[in-house]
Protein backbone atom coordinates (compact mmCIF):
# COMPACT_ATOMS: atom_id res chain seq x y z
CA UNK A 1 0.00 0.00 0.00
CA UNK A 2 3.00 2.18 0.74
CA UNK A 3 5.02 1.60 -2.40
CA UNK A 4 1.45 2.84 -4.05
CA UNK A 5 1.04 5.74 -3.06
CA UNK A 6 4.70 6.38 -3.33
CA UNK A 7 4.39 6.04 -7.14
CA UNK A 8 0.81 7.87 -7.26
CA UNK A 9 3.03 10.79 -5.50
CA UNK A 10 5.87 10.34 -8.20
CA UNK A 11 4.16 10.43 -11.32
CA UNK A 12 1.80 13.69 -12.79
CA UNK A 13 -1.36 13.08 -14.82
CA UNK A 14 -0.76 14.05 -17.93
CA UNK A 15 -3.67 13.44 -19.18
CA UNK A 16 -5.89 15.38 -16.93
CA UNK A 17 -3.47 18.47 -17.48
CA UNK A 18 -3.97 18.10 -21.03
CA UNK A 19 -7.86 18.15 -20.56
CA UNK A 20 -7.58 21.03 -18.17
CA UNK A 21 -5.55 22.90 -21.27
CA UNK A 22 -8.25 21.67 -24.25
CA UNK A 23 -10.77 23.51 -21.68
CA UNK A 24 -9.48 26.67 -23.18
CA UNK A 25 -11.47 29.03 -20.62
CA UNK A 26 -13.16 32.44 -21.62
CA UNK A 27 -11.29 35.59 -19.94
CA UNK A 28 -12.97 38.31 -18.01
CA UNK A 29 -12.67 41.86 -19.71
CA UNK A 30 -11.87 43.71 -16.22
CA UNK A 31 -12.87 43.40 -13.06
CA UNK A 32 -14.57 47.28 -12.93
CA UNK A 33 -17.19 45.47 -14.92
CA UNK A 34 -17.56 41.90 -13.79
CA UNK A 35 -21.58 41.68 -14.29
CA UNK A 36 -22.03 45.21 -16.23
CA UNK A 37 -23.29 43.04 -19.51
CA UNK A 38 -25.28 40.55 -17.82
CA UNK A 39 -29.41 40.79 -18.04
CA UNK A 40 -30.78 43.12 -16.29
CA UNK A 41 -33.54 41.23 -15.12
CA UNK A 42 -31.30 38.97 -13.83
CA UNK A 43 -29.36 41.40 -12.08
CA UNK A 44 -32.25 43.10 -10.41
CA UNK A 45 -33.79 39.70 -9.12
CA UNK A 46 -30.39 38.52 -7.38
CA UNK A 47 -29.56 42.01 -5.95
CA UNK A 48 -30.34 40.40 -2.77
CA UNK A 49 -27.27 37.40 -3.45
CA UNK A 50 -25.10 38.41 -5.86
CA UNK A 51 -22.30 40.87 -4.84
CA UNK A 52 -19.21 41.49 -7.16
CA UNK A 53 -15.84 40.12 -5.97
CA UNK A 54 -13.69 41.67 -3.54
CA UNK A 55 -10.89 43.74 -5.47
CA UNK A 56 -7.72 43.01 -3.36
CA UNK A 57 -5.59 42.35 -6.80
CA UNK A 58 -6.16 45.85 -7.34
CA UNK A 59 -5.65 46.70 -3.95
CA UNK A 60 -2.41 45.12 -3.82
CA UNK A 61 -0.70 47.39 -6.26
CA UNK A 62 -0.10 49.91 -3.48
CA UNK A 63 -2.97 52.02 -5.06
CA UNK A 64 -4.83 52.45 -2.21
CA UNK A 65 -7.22 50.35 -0.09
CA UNK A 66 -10.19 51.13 -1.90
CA UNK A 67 -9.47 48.53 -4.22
CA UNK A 68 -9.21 51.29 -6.76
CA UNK A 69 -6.53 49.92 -9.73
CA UNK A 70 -5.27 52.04 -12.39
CA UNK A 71 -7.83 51.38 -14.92
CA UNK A 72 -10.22 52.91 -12.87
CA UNK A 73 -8.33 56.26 -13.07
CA UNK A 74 -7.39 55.90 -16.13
CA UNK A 75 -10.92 55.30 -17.29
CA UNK A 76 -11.55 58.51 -15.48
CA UNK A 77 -8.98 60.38 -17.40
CA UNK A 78 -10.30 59.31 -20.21
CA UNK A 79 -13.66 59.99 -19.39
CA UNK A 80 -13.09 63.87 -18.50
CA UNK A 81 -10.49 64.52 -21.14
CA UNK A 82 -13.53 64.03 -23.75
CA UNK A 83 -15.41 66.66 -21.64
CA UNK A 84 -12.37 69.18 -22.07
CA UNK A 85 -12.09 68.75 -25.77
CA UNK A 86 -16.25 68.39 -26.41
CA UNK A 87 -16.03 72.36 -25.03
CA UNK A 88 -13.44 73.03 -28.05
CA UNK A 89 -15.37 71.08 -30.95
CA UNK A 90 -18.29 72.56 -29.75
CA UNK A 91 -16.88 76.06 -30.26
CA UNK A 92 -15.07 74.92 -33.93
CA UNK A 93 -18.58 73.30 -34.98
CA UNK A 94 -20.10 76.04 -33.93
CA UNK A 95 -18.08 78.55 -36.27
CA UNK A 96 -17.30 76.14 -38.97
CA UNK A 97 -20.70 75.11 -39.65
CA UNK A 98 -23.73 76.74 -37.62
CA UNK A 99 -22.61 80.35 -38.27
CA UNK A 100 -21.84 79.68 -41.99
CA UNK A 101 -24.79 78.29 -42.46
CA UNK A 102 -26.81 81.49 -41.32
CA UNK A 103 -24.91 84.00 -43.24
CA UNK A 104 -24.44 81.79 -45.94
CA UNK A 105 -21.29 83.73 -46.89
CA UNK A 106 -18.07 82.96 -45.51
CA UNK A 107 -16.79 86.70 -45.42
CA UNK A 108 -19.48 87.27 -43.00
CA UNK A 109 -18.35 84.17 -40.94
CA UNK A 110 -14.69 84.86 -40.79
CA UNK A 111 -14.87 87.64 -37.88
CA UNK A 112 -16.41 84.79 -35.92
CA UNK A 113 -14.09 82.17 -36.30
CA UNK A 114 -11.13 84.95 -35.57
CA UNK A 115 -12.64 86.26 -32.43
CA UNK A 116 -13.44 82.70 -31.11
CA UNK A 117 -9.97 82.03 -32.11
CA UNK A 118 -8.84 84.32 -28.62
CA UNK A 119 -10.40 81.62 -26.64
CA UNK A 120 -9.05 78.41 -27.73
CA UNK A 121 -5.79 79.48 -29.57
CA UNK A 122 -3.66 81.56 -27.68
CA UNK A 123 -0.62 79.73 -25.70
CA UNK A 124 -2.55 78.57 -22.76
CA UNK A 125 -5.31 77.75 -23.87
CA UNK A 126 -4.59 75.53 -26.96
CA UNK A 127 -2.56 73.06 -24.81
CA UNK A 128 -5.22 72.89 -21.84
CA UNK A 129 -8.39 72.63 -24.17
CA UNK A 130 -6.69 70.56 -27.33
CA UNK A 131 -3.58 69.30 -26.95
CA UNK A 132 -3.50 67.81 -23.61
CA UNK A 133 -7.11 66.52 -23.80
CA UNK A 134 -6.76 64.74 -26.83
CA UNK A 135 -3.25 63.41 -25.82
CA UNK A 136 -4.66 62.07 -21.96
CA UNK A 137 -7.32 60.19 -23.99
CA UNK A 138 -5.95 58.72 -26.76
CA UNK A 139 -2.76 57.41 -23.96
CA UNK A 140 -5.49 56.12 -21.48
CA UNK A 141 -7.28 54.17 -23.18
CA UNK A 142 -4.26 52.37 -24.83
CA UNK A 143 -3.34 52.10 -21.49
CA UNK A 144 -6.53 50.60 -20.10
CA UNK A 145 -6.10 48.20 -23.37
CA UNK A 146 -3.06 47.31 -22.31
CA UNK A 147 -3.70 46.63 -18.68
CA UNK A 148 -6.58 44.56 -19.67
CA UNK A 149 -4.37 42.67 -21.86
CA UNK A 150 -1.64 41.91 -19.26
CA UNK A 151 -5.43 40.72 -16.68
CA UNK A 152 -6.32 38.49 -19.29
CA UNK A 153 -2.72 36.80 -19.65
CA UNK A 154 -3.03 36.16 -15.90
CA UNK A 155 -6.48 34.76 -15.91
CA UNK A 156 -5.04 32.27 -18.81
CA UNK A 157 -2.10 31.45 -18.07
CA UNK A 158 -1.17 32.23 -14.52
CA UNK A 159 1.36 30.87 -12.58
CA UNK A 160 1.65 27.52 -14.61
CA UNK A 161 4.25 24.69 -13.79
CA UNK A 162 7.16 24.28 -16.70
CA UNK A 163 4.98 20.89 -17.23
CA UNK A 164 1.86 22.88 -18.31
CA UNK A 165 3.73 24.82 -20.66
CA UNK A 166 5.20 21.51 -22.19
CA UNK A 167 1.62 19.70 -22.51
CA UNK A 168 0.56 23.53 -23.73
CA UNK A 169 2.39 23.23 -26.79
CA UNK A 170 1.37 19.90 -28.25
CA UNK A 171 -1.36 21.33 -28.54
CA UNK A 172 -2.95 22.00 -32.12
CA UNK A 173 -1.81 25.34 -33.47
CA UNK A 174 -5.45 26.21 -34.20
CA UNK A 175 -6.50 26.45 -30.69
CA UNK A 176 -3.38 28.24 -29.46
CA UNK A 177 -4.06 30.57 -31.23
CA UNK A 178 -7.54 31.08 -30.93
CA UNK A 179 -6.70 31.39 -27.16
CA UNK A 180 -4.31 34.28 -27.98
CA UNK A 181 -6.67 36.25 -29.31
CA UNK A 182 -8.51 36.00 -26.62
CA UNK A 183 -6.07 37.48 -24.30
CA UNK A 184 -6.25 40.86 -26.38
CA UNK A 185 -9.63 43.03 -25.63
CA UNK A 186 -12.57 42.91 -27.94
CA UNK A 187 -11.98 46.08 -30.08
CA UNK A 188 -15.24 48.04 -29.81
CA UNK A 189 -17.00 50.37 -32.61
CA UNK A 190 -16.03 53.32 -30.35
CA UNK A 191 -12.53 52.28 -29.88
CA UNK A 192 -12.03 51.68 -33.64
CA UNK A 193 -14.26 54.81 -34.84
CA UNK A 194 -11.36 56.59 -32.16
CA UNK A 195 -8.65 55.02 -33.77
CA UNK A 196 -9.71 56.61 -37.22
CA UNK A 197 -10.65 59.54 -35.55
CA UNK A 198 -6.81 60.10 -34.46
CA UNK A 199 -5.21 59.85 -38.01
CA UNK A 200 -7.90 62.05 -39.44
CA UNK A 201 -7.48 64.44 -36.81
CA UNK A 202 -3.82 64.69 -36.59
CA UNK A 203 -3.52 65.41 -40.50
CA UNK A 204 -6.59 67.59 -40.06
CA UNK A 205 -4.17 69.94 -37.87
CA UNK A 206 -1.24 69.19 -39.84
CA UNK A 207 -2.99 70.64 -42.52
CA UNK A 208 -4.13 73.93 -40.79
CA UNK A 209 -2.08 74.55 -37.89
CA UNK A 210 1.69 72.87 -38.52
CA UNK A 211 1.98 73.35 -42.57
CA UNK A 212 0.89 77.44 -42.26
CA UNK A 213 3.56 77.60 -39.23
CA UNK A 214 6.73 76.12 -41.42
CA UNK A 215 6.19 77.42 -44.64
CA UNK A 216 4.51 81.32 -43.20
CA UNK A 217 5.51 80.90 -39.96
CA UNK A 218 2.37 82.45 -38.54
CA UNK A 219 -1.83 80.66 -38.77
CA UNK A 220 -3.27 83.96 -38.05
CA UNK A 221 -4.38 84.13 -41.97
CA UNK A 222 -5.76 80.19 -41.66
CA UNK A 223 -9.55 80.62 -41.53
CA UNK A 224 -12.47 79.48 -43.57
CA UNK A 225 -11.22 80.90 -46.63
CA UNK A 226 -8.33 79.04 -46.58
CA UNK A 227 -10.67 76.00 -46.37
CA UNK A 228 -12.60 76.94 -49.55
CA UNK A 229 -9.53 77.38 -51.20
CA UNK A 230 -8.49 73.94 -50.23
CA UNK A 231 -11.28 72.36 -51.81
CA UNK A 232 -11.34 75.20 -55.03
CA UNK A 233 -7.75 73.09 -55.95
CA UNK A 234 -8.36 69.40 -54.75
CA UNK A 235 -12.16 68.68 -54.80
CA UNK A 236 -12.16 65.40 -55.03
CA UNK A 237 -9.90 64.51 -52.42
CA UNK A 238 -11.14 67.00 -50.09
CA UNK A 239 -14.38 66.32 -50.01
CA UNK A 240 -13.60 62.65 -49.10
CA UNK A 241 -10.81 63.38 -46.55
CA UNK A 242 -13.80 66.16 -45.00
CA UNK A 243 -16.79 63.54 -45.31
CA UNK A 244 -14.65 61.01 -43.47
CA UNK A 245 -13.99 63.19 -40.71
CA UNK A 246 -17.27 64.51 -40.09
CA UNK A 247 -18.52 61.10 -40.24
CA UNK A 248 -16.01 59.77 -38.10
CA UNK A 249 -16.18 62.06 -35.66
CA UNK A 250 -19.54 62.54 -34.98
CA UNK A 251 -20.03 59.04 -34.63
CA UNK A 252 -16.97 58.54 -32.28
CA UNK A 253 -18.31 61.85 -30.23
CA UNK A 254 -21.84 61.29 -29.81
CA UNK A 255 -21.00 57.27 -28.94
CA UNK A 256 -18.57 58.12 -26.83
CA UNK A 257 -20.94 60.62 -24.85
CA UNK A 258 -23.30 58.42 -24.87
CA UNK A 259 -21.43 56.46 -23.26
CA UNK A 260 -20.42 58.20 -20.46
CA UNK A 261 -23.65 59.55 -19.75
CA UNK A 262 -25.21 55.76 -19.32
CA UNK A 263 -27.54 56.80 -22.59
CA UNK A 264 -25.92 53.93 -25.06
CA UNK A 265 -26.51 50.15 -24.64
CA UNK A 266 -24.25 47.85 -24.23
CA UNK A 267 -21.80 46.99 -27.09
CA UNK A 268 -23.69 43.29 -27.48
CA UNK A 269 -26.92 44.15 -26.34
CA UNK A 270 -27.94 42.40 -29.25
CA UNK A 271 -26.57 39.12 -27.42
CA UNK A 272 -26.93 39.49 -23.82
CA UNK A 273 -30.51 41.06 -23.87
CA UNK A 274 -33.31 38.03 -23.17
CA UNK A 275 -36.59 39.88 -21.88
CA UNK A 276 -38.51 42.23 -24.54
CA UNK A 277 -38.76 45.64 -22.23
CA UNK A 278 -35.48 45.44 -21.79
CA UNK A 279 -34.74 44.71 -25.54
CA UNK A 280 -37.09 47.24 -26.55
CA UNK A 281 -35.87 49.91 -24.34
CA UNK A 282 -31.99 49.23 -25.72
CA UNK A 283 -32.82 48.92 -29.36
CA UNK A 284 -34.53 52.62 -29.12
CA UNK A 285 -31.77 54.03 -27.31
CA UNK A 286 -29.24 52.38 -29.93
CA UNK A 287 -31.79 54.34 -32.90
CA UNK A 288 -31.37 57.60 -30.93
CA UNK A 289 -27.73 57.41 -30.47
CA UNK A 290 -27.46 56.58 -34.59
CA UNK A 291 -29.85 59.13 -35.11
CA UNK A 292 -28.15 61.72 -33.12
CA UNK A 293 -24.68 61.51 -34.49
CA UNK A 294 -26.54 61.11 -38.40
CA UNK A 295 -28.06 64.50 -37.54
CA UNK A 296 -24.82 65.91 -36.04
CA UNK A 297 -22.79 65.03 -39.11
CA UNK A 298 -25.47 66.36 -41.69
CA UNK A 299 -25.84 69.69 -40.36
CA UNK A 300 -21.51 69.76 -39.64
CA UNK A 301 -21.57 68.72 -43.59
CA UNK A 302 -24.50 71.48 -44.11
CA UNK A 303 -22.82 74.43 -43.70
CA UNK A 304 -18.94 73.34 -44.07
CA UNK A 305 -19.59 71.59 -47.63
CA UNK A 306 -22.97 73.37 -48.64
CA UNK A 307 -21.59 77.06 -47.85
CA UNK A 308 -17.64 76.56 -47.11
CA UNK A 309 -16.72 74.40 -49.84
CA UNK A 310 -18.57 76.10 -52.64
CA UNK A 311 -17.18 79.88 -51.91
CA UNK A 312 -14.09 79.22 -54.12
CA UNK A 313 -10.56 80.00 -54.48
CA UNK A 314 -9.29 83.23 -52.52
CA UNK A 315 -8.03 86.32 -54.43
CA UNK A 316 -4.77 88.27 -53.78
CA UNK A 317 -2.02 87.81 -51.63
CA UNK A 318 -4.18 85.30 -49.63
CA UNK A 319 -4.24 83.11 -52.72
CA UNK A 320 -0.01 83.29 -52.85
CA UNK A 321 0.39 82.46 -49.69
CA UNK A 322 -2.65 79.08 -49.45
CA UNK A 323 -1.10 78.35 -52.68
CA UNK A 324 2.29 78.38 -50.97
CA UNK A 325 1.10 76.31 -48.22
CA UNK A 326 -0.47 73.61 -50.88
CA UNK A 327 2.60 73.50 -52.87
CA UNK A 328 4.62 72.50 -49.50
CA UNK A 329 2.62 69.73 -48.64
CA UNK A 330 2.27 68.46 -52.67
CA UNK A 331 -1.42 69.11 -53.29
């Protein structure tokens, strides 16, 4: 009896290893949100039983004893960063579009855009209302991505015996690496839409605020008729790079806003939604969330292609020095 369990103690199961490898489990997106996309019906009914996990492996990063971790502040960054710049693309839609679209001219819009210009352009106030805002949330949430990435390798993987990793790999290649995609977050419309929304942004200023300062060495003359004469040379290609970033980024802005204010459903609502209120009440919030950002884009596109794009080239020395500025950059 002794010599058998001396050779049970000697000698690992293979086998159930293996089996507990093939189980190939599902990883939890973070812990901030551990039953934000189950049914709410559910949810309600077992208020009385179910209570989320305690958070000591956040707690244990010397964070505080809250149980507070860094995605939670970094979620918050990234939350009230998109406050600080909504105030700014408020103000440029604002003089870009709405007051265009009154006048109808854009020699009676210019004055606008140049006194708004005092609040949002001058040394301080570019950095604090653009610059930094725009630069805390794009770094956040590849940050939070990140973090959730390194959660999910843990969950998988964990603290696994040399043994594990050598019954790991004979497995098929097929489901390894359908397990390491897994450990990467589930890319969201919003966090894609913001992806596109960076590139077409950062040329976007490129275009209007770098380019004028090399070649002039001064943006004071950049307004909307240096727009109009932008699309008087390149029509084509500036009506698609402008269409793609008012689509873009009113979808991207009113999601993300949505969002934050609790007014969105969940990304798979579609999936996780069982009872019909609840499904009904989600699929018309989703409508007015597509609806709003449809609306927001139209009337952007309303007065910055119907009145802005149609005024036509400039005249003078205005036209020498856009045309200077158009040359540089090879359009």
């Amino acid at each position: 009896m002794a010599r058998n369990s001396t050779s049970l103690h000697h000698h690992e199961s293979q086998e159930t290893l293996v089996s507990l490898v093939e189980l190939d489990p599902s990883p939890i997106d973070s812990s901030d949100k551990e039953f934000s996309e189950w049914p709410e019906d559910l949810l309600e009914s077992s208020s009385s039983t179910i209570r989320p996990p305690s958070r000591s492996t956040t707690s244990s990063l010397g964070l505080g004893s809250s149980g507070r971790g860094p995605i939670f502040y970094l979620t918050r960054i990234q939350r009230y960063s998109s406050y600080t710049f909504t105030f700014f693309a408020g103000l440029h839609f604002t003089n870009t579009s709405l007051i265009p679209l009154v006048y109808r001219s854009v020699p009676y819009s210019e004055p606008f855009l140049l006194m708004t210009r005092e609040l949002y352009q001058t040394r301080l106030t570019e950095p604090l209302l653009v610059g930094l805002p725009v630069l805390a949330h794009v770094v956040s949430g590849l940050s939070i991505r990140l973090l959730r990435r390194n959660q999910n390798k843990k969950r998988y993987h964990g603290d696994a015996s040399p043994g594990f990793w050598a019954s790991k790999s004979s497995l098929s290649s097929s489901s390894h690496s359908h397990t390491s995609s897994r450990i990467w977050p589930v890319v969201s419309n919003i966090a894609a839409s913001g992806y596109v929304y960076t590139v077409l942004l950062a040329s976007h200023v490129a275009m209007n605020r770098v380019l004028p300062l090399i070649v002039d060495g001064d943006s004071s003359n950049i307004g909307l008729e240096y727009v109009s004469h932008g699309f008087a040379r390149h029509a084509p290609s500036a009506y698609i790079a402008y269409i793609l970033l008012l689509s873009v980024s009113a979808g991207h802005m009113v999601w993300g806003m949505a969002r934050w204010l609790d007014l969105a459903p969940p990304a798979n609502w579609k999936k996780i939604t069982f009872d019909k209120p609840t499904r009904s009440r989600r699929r018309r919030a989703w409508w007015g969330v597509n609806a709003t950002a449809v609306s927001l884009a139209a009337l952007w596109a309303a007065g910055g292609l119907g009145v802005v794009a149609r005024a036509g080239p400039a005249h003078g020395w205005l036209a020498t020095v856009y045309n200077g500025i158009y040359e540089f950059a090879g359009q």
